[in-house]
Protein backbone atom coordinates (compact mmCIF):
# COMPACT_ATOMS: atom_id res chain seq x y z
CA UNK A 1 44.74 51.08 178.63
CA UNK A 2 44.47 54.09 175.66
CA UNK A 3 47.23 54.10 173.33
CA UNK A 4 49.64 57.58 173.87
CA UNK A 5 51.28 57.63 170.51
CA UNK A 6 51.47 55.88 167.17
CA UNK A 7 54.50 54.15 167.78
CA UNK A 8 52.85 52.53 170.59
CA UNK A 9 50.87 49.93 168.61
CA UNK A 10 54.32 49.20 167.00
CA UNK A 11 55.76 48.46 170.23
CA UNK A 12 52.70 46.51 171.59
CA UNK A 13 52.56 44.25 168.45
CA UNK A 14 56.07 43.38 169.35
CA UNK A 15 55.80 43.04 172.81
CA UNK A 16 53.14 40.27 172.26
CA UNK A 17 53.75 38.35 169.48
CA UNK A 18 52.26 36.93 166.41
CA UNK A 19 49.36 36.21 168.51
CA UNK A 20 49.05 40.26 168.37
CA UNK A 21 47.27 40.29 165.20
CA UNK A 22 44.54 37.67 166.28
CA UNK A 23 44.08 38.89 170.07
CA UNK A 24 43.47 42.45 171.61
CA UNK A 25 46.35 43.93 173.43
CA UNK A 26 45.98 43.96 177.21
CA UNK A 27 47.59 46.04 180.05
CA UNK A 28 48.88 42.13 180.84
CA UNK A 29 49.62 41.25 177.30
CA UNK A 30 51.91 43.99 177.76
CA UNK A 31 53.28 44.00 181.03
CA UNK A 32 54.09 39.78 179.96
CA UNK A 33 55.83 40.89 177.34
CA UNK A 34 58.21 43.83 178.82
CA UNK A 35 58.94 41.13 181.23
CA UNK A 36 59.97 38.57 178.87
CA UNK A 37 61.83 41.00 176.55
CA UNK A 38 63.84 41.99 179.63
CA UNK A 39 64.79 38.76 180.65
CA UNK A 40 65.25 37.74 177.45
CA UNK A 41 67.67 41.27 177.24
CA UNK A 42 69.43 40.46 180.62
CA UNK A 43 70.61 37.22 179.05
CA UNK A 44 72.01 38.23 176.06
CA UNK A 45 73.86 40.97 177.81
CA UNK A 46 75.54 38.05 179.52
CA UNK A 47 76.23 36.57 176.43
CA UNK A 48 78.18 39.75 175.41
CA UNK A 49 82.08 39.73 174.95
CA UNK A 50 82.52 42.63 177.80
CA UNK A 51 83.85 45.48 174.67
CA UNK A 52 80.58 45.15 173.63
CA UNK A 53 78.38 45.68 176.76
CA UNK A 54 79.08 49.89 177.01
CA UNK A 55 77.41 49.96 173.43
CA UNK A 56 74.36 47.56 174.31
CA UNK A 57 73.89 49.29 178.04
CA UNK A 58 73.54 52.54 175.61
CA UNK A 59 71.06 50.85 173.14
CA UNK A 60 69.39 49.83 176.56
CA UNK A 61 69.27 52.69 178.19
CA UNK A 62 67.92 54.34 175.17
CA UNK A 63 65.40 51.87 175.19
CA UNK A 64 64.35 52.81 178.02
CA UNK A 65 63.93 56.24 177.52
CA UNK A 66 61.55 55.01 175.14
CA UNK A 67 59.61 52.97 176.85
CA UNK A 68 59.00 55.77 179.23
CA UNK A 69 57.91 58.45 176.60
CA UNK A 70 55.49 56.41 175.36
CA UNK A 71 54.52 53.61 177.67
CA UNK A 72 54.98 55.50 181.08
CA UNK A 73 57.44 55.59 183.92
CA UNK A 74 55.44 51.94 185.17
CA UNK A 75 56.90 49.81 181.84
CA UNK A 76 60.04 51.27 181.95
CA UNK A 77 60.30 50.28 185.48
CA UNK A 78 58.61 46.50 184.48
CA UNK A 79 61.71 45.99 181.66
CA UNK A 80 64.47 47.45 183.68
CA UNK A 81 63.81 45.74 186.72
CA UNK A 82 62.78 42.54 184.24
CA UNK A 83 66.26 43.05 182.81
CA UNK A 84 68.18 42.85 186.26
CA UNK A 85 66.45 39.67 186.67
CA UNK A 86 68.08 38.25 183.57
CA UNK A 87 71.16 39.62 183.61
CA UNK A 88 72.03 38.60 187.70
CA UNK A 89 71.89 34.94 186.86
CA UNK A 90 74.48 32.72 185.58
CA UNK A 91 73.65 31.87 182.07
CA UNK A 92 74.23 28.80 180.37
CA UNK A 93 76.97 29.32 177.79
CA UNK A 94 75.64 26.74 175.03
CA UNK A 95 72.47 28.67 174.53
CA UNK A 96 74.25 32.00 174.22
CA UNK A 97 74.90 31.93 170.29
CA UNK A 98 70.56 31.37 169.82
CA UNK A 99 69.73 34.10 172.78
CA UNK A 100 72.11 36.79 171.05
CA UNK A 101 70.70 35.75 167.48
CA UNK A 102 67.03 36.28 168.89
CA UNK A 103 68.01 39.32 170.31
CA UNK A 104 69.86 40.96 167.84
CA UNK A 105 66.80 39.51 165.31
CA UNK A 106 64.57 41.56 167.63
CA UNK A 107 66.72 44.93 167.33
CA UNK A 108 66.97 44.59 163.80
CA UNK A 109 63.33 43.64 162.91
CA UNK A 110 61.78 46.54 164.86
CA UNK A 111 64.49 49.50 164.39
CA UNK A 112 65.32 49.25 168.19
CA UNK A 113 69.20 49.30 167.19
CA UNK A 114 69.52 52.70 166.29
């Protein structure tokens, strides 16, 4: 897989880890790591009080749009669909506090919060 733009490597560090810095970034590394981001995405929207879901399906969506600019129509489709998956199960309430930390950690550390 060639790198499109320079705010791909960003965005592939994140997407696998610290082990990024040890370990070349694979098509799977990646495609792993939209799909855990999405789940991981699906369940804190869960976790949301519902007046703040319109604002996170934005920061999603926007996401998204990101994803697809520089990743391709393909991981856009792997996180969305990733997302669905983690946001059409029940959740277990008492690990909603650490999954919205995490997430919200995630957002923060990488400027994906904007």
């Amino acid at each position: 897989m060639q790198m499109r733009l320079p705010g791909l490597a960003m965005l592939a560090a994140l997407l696998a880890g610290p082990a990024a810095a040890q370990t070349p970034v694979t098509v799977e590394g990646l495609d792993r790591g939209l799909v855990n981001m999405g789940l991981m995405a699906g369940h804190a929207f869960q976790c949301l009080p519902e007046a703040d879901r319109p604002a996170a399906q934005q920061a999603l969506l926007a996401f998204n749009s990101i994803l697809i600019a520089q990743m391709g129509a393909n991981a856009a489709f792997r996180f969305s669909s990733s997302f669905g998956a983690g946001s059409s199960h029940d959740v277990d309430r008492q690990f909603c506090e650490r999954s919205l930390a995490d997430w919200r950690k995630l957002l923060q550390d990488h400027n994906l919060n904007r």
